[in-house]
Each structure stands twice: as structure tokens, then as C-alpha cells.
N, C-alpha and C. Protein backbone atom coordinates (compact mmCIF):
# COMPACT_ATOMS: atom_id res chain seq x y z
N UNK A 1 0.84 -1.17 0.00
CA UNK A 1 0.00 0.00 0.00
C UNK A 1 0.89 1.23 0.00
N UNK A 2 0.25 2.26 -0.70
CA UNK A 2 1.30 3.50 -0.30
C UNK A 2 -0.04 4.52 -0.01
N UNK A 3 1.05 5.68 0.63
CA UNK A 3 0.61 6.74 1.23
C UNK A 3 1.42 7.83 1.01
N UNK A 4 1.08 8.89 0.90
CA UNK A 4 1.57 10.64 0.58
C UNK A 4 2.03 11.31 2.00
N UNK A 5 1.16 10.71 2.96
CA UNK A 5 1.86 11.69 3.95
C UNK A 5 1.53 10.60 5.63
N UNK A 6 2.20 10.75 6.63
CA UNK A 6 2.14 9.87 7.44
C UNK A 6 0.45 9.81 8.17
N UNK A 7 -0.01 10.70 8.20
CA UNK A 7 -1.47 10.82 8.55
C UNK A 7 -2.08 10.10 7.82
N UNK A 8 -2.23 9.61 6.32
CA UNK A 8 -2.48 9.10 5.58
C UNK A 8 -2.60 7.29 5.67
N UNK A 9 -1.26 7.70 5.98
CA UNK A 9 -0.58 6.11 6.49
C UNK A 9 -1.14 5.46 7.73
N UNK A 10 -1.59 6.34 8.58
CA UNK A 10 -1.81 5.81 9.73
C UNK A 10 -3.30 5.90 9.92
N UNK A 11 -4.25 6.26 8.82
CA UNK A 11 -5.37 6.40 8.13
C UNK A 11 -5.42 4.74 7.99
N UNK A 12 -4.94 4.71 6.98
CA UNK A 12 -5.11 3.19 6.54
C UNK A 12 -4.83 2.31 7.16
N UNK A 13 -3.86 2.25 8.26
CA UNK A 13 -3.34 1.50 9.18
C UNK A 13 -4.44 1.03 10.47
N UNK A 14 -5.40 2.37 10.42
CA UNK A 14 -6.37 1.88 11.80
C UNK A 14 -7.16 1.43 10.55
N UNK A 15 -7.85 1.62 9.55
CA UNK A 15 -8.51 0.63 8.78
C UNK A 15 -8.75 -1.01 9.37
N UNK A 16 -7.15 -1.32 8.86
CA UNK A 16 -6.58 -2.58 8.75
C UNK A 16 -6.55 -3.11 10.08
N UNK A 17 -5.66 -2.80 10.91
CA UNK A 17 -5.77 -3.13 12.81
C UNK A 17 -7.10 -3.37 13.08
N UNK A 18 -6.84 -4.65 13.58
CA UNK A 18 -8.31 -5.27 14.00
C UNK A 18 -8.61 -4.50 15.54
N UNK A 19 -7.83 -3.93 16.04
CA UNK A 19 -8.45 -3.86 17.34
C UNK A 19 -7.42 -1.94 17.70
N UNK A 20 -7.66 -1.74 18.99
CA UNK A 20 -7.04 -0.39 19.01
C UNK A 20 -5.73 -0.89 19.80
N UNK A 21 -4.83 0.68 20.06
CA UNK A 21 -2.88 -0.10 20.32
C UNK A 21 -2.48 1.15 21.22
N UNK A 22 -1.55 0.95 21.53
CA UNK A 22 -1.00 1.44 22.07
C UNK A 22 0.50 1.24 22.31
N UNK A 23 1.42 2.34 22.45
CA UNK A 23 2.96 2.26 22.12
C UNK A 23 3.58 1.22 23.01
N UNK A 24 4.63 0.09 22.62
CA UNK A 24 4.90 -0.85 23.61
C UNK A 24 6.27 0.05 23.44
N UNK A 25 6.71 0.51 25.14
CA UNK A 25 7.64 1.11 25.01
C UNK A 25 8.73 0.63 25.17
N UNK A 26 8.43 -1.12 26.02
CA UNK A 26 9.89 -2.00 25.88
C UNK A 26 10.01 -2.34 24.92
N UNK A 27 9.81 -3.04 23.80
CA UNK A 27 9.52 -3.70 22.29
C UNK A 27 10.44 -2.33 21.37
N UNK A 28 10.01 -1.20 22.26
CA UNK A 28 9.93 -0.21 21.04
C UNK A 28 12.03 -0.06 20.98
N UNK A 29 12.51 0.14 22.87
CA UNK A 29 13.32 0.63 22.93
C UNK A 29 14.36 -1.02 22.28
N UNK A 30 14.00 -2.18 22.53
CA UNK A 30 14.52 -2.99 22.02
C UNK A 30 14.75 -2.48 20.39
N UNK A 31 13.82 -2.54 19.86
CA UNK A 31 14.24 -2.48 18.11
C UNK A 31 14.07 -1.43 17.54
N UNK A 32 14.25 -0.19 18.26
CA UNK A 32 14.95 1.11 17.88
C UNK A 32 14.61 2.16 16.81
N UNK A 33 13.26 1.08 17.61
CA UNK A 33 12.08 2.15 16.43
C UNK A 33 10.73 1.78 17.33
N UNK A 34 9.73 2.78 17.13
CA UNK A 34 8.61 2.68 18.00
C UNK A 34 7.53 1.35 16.82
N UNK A 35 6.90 0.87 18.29
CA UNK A 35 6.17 0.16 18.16
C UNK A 35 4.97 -0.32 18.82
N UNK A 36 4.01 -0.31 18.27
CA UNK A 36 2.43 -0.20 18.43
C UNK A 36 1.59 -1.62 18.24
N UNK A 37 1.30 -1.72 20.07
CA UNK A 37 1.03 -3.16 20.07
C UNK A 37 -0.51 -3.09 20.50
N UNK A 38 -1.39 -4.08 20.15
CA UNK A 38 -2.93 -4.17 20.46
C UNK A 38 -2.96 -4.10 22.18
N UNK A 39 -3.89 -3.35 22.81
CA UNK A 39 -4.67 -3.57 23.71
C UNK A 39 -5.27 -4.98 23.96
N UNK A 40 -6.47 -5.46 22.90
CA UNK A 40 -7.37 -6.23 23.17
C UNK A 40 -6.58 -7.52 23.73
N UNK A 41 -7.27 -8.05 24.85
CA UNK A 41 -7.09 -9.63 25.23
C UNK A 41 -6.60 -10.81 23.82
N UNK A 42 -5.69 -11.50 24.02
CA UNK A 42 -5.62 -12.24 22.93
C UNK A 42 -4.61 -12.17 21.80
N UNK A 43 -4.61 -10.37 21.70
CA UNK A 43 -4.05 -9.66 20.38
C UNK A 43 -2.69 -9.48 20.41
N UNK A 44 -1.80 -9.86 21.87
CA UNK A 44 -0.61 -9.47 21.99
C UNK A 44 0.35 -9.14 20.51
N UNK A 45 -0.14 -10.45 20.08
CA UNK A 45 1.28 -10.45 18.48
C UNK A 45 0.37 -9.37 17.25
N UNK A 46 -0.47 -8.78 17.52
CA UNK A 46 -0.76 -8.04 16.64
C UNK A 46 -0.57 -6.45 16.98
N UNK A 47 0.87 -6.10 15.83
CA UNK A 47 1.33 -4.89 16.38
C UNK A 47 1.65 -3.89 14.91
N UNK A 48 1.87 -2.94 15.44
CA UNK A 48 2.28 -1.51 13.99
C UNK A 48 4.09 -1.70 14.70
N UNK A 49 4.58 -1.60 13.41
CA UNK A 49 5.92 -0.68 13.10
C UNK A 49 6.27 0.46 12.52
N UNK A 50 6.66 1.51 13.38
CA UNK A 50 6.57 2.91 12.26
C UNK A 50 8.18 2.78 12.13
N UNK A 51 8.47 2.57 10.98
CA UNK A 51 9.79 2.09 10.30
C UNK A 51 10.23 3.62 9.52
N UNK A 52 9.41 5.04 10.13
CA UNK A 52 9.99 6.18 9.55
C UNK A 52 9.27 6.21 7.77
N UNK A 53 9.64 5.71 6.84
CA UNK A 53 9.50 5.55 5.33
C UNK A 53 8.13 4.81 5.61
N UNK A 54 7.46 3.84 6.27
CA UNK A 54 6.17 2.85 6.24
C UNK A 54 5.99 2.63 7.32
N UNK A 55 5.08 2.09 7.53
CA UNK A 55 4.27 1.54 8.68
C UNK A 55 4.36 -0.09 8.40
N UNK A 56 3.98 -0.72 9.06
CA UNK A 56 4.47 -2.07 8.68
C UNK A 56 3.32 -2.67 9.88
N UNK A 57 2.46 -3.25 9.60
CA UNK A 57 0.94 -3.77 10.31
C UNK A 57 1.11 -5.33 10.06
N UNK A 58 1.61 -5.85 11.68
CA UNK A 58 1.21 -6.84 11.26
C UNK A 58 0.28 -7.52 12.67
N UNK A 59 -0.23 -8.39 12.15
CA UNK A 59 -1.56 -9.30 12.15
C UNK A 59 -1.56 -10.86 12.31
N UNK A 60 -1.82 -11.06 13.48
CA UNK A 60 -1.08 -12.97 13.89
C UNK A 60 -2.24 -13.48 12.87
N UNK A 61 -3.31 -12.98 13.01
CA UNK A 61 -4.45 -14.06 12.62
C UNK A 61 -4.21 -13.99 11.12
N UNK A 62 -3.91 -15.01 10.08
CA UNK A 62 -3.68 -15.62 8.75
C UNK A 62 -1.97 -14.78 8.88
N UNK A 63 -1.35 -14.99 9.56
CA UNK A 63 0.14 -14.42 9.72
C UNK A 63 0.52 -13.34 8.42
N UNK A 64 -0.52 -12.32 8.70
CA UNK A 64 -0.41 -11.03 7.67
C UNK A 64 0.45 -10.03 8.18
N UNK A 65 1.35 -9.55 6.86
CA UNK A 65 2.41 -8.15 7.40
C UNK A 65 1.61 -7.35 6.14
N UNK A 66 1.65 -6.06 6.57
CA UNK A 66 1.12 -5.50 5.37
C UNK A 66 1.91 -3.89 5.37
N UNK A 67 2.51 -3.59 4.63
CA UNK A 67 3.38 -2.52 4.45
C UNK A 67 3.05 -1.32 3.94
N UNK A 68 2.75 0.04 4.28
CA UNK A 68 2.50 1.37 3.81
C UNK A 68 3.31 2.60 3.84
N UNK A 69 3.61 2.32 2.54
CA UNK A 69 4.80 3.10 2.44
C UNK A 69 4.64 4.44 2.34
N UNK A 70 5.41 5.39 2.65
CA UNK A 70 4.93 6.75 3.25
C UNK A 70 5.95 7.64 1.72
N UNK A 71 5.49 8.05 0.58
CA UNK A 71 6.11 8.71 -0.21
C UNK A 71 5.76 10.03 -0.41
N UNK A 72 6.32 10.81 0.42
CA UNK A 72 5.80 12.18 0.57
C UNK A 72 6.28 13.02 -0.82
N UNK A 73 7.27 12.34 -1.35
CA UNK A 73 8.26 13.06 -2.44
C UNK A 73 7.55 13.11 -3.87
N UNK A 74 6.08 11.94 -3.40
CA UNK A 74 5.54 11.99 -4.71
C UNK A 74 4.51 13.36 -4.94
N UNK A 75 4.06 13.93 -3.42
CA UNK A 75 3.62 15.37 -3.62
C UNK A 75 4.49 16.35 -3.27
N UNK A 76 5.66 16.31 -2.90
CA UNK A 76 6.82 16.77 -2.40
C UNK A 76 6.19 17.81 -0.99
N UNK A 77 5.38 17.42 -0.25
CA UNK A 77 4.55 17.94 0.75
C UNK A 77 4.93 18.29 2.27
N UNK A 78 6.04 17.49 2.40
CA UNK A 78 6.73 17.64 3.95
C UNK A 78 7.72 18.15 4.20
N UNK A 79 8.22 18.84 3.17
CA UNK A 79 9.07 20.26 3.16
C UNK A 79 8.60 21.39 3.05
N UNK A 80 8.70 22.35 3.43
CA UNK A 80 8.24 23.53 3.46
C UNK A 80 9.79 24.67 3.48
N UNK A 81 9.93 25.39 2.19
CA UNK A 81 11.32 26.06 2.26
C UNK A 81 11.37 27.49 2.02
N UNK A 82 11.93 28.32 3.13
CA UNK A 82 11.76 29.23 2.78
C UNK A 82 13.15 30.08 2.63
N UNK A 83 13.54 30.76 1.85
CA UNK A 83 14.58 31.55 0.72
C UNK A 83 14.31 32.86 1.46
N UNK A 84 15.97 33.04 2.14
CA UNK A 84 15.97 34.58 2.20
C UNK A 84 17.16 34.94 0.92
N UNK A 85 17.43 36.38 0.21
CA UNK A 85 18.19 36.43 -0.53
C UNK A 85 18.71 37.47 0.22
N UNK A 86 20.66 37.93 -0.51
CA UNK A 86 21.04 39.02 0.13
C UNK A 86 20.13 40.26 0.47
N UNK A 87 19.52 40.75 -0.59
CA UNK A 87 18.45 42.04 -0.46
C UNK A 87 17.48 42.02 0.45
N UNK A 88 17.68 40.79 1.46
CA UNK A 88 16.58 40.61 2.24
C UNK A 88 15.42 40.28 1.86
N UNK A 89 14.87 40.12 0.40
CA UNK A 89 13.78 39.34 0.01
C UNK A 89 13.20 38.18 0.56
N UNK A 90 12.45 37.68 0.98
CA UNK A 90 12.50 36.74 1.57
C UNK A 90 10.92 35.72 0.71
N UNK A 91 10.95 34.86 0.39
CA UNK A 91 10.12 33.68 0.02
C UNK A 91 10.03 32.78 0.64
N UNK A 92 8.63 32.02 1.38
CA UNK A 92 8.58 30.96 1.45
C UNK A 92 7.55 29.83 0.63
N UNK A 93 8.12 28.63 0.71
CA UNK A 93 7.50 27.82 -0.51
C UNK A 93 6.82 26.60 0.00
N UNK A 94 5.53 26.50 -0.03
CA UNK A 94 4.91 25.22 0.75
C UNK A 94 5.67 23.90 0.51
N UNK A 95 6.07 23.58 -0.21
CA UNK A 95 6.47 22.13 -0.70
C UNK A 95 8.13 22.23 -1.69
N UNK A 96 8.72 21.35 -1.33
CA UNK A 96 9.97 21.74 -1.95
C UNK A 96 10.16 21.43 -3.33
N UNK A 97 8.87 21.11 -4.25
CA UNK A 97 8.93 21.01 -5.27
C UNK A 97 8.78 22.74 -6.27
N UNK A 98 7.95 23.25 -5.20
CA UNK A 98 7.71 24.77 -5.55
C UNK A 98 8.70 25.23 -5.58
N UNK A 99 9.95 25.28 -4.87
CA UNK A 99 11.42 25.62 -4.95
C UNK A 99 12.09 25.30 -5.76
N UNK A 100 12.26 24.19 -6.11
CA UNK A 100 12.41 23.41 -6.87
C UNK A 100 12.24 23.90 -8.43
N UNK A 101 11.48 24.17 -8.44
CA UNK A 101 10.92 24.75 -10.01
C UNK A 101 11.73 25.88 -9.94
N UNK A 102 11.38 27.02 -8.72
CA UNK A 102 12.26 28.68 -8.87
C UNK A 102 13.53 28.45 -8.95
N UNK A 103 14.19 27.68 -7.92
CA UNK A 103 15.37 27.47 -8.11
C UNK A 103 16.06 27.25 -9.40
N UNK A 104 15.86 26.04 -10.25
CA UNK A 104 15.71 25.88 -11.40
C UNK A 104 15.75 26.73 -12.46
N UNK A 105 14.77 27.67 -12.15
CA UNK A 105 14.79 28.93 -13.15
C UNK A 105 15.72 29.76 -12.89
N UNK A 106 15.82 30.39 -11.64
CA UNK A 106 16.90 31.58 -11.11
C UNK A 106 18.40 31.03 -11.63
N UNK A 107 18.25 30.26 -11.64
CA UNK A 107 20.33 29.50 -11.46
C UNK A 107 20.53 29.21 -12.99
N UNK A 108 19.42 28.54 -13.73
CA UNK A 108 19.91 28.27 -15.11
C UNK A 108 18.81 28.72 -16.36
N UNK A 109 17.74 29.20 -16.06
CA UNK A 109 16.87 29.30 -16.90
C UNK A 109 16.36 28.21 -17.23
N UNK A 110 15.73 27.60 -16.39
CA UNK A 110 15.00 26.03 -16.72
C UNK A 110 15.94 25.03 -17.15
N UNK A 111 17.10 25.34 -17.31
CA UNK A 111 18.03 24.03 -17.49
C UNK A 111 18.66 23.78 -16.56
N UNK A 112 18.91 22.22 -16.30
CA UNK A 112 19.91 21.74 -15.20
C UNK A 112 21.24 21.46 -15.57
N UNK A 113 22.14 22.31 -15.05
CA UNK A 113 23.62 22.10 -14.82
C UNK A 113 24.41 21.64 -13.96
N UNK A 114 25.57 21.31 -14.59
CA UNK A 114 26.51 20.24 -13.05
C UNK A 114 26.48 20.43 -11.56
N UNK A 115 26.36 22.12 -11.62
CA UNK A 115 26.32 22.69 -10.81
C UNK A 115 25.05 22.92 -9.67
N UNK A 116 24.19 22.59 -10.55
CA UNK A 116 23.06 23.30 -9.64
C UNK A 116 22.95 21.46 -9.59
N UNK A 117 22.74 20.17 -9.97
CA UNK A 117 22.95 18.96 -9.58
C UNK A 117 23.34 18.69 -8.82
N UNK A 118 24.41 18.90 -8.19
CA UNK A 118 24.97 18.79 -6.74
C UNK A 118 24.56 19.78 -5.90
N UNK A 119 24.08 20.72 -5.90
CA UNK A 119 22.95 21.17 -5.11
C UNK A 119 21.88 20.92 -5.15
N UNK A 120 21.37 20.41 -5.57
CA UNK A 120 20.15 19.89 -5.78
C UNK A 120 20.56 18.26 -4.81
N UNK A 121 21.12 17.77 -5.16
CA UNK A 121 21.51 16.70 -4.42
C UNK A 121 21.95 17.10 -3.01
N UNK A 122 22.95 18.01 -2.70
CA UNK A 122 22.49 18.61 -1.41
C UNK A 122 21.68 18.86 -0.52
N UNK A 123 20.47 19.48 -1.21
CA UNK A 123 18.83 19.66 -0.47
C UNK A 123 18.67 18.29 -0.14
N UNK A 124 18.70 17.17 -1.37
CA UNK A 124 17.94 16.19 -1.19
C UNK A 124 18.86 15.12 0.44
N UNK A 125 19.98 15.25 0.36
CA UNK A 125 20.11 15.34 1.61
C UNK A 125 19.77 16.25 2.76
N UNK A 126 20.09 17.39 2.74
CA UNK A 126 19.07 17.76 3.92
C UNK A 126 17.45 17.18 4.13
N UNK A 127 16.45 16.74 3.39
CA UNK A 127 15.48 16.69 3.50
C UNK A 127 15.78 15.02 3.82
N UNK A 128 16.33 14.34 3.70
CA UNK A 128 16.51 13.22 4.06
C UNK A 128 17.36 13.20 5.24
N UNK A 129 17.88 13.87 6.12
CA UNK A 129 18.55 14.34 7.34
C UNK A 129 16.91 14.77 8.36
N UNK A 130 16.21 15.54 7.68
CA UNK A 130 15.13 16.03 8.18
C UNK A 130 14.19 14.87 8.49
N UNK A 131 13.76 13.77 7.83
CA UNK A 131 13.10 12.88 7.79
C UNK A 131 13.72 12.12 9.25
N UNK A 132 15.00 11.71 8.43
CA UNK A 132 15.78 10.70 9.89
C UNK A 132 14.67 11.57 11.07
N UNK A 133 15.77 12.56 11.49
CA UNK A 133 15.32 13.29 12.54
C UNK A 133 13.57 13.19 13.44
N UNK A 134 12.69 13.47 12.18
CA UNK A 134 11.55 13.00 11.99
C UNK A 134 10.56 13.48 13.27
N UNK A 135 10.68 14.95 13.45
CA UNK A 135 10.62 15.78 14.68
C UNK A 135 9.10 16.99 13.80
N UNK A 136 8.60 17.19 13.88
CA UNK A 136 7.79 18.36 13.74
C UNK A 136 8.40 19.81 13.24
N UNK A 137 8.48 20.44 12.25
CA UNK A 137 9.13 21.44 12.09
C UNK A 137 10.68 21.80 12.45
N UNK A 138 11.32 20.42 12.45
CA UNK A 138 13.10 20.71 12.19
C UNK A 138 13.60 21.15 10.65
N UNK A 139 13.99 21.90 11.46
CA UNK A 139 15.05 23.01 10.50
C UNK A 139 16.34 23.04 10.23
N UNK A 140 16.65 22.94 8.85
CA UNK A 140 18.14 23.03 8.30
C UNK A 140 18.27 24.38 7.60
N UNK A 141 19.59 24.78 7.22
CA UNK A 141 20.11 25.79 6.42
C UNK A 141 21.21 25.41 5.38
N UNK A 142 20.55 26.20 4.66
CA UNK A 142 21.94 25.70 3.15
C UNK A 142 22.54 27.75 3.13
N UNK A 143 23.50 27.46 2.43
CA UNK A 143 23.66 28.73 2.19
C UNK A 143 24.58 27.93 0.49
N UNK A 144 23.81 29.50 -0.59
CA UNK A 144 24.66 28.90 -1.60
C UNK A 144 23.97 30.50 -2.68
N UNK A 145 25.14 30.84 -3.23
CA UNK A 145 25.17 31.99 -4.09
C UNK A 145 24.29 33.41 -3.97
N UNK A 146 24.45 33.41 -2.73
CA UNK A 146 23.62 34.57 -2.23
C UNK A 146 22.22 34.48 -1.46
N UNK A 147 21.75 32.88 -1.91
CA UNK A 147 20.60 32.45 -0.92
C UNK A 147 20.84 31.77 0.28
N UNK A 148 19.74 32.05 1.61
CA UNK A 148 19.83 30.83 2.58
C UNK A 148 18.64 30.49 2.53
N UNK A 149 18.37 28.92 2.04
CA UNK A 149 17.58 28.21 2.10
C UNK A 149 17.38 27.65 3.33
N UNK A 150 16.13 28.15 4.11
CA UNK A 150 15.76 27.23 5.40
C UNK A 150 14.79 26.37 5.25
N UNK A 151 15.32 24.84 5.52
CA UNK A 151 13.99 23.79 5.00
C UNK A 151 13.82 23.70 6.22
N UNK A 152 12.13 23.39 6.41
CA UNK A 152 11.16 22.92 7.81
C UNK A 152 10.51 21.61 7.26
N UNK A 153 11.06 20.76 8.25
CA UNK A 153 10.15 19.23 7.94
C UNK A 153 8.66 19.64 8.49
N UNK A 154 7.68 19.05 7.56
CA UNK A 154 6.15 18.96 8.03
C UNK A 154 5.61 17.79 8.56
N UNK A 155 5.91 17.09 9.56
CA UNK A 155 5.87 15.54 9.28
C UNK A 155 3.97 15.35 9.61
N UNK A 156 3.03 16.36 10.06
CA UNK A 156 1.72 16.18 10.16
C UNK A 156 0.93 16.96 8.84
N UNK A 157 1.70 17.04 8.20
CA UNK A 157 1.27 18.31 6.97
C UNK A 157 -0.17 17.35 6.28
């Protein structure tokens, strides 16, 4: 299954969960990622994994795992970036695809060069630094040819 944004994910996830959960916080600190185990009598082995990228639901009864993968990049939705320039101009851009496009234009006139590629690959690490992190509105800074780009993760967007 996939999903656009983690709300989404966890939309479909109580769908599927036969019963309601709650965070097992020994389970969780063992495998170093949180984990969401049933309440109901019976249900012990039926638990959520939030694996960061998916959710991962699984289900003792017919020994079902069922995976929802969280691709925010396909609406580019959980960045939010906002551009100050020297002149103090300042822009911000809901989604880092909206940047994405200006950027693009400002640096080459709609063409991509070596240059702006490895910045561009840059961001895409920060926004994948941002994810790890995976905190509510954490913030990075780029600085590069007169702009500082400040990206804000949206992770409830």
C-alpha cells in the first residue's frame, strides 16, 4: 500500500488493525524504532511498526504483514522552504517542489547544470537528514550563491 503523507498512512493503518494499540515502550526501545502493540485480550502479536518511510501492520491471525509506504516526495509535501536572498527578500515555498521549479529557473533558466545537480543533491540530503530526525518542524540551512535556504520538515502536513 502507499501513502503521501504519514497521517495518511496511519489512516489506513487503523482501517486494517483489527483492534485499538497502544505504544509498547519495551519492544519499542529494544528495536529502535517505536512500536504499536494491540490492547485487546488475545491480540498481543498483533502490532504496527513505524519504520519512519512505512508503517508495517502486522496481524497474527492468517500471519499477515502489510506494508504502507509513506512517499511524501511523490507530492513533495513535507518540506516547506523558505529563501531569504542578500536584499533581504524573503520567500517561502509550501512544498519543496515549488522551490524546486524557482530554483531551477533563477540559477539556469529552466536548465539543469553540473552545478546546480549537486545542489540539488544537497537539499535532497538535507530533506533526508530532516526525515531521519523526523521531529515536527526541524530546521536546516543551506547557504549557496547569495541564498539561505531554510527547509522545515512537516511531518503532520
Amino acid at each position: 500500500m502507499k501513502a503521501t503523507t504519514i497521517q495518511e498512512a496511519w489512516n489506513l493503518a487503523n482501517k486494517i488493525f483489527p483492534t485499538d494499540y497502544q505504544k509498547d515502550e519495551e519492544s519499542s526501545e529494544r528495536a529502535g524504532y517505536p512500536i504499536y502493540r494491540s490492547t485487546a485480550e488475545g491480540h498481543f502479536n498483533d502490532y504496527i511498526c513505524d519504520l519512519n518511510d512505512r508503517l508495517e501492520v502486522n496481524i497474527a491471525e492468517g500471519n499477515q504483514s502489510i506494508n504502507i509506504w509513506i512517499d511524501p516526495e511523490e507530492q513533495g509535501e513535507d518540506v516547506e522552504v523558505t529563501v531569504i536572498a542578500k536584499s533581504g527578500e524573503t520567500r517561502t515555498y509550501s512544498t519543496y517542489a515549488e522551490y524546486r521549479k524557482d530554483f531551477r529557473f533563477f540559477w539556469s533558466s529552466g536548465k539543469v547544470n553540473e552545478s546546480e545537480e549537486g545542489t540539488e543533491k544537497h537539499f535532497e540530503k538535507i530533506i533526508q537528514a530532516l526525515r531521519l530526525v523526523n521531529e515536527d518542524d526541524a530546521k536546516m540551512e543551506s547557504h549557496f550563491n547569495g541564498l539561505t535556504s531554510i527547509f522545515a520538515y512537516k511531518k503532520f502536513r
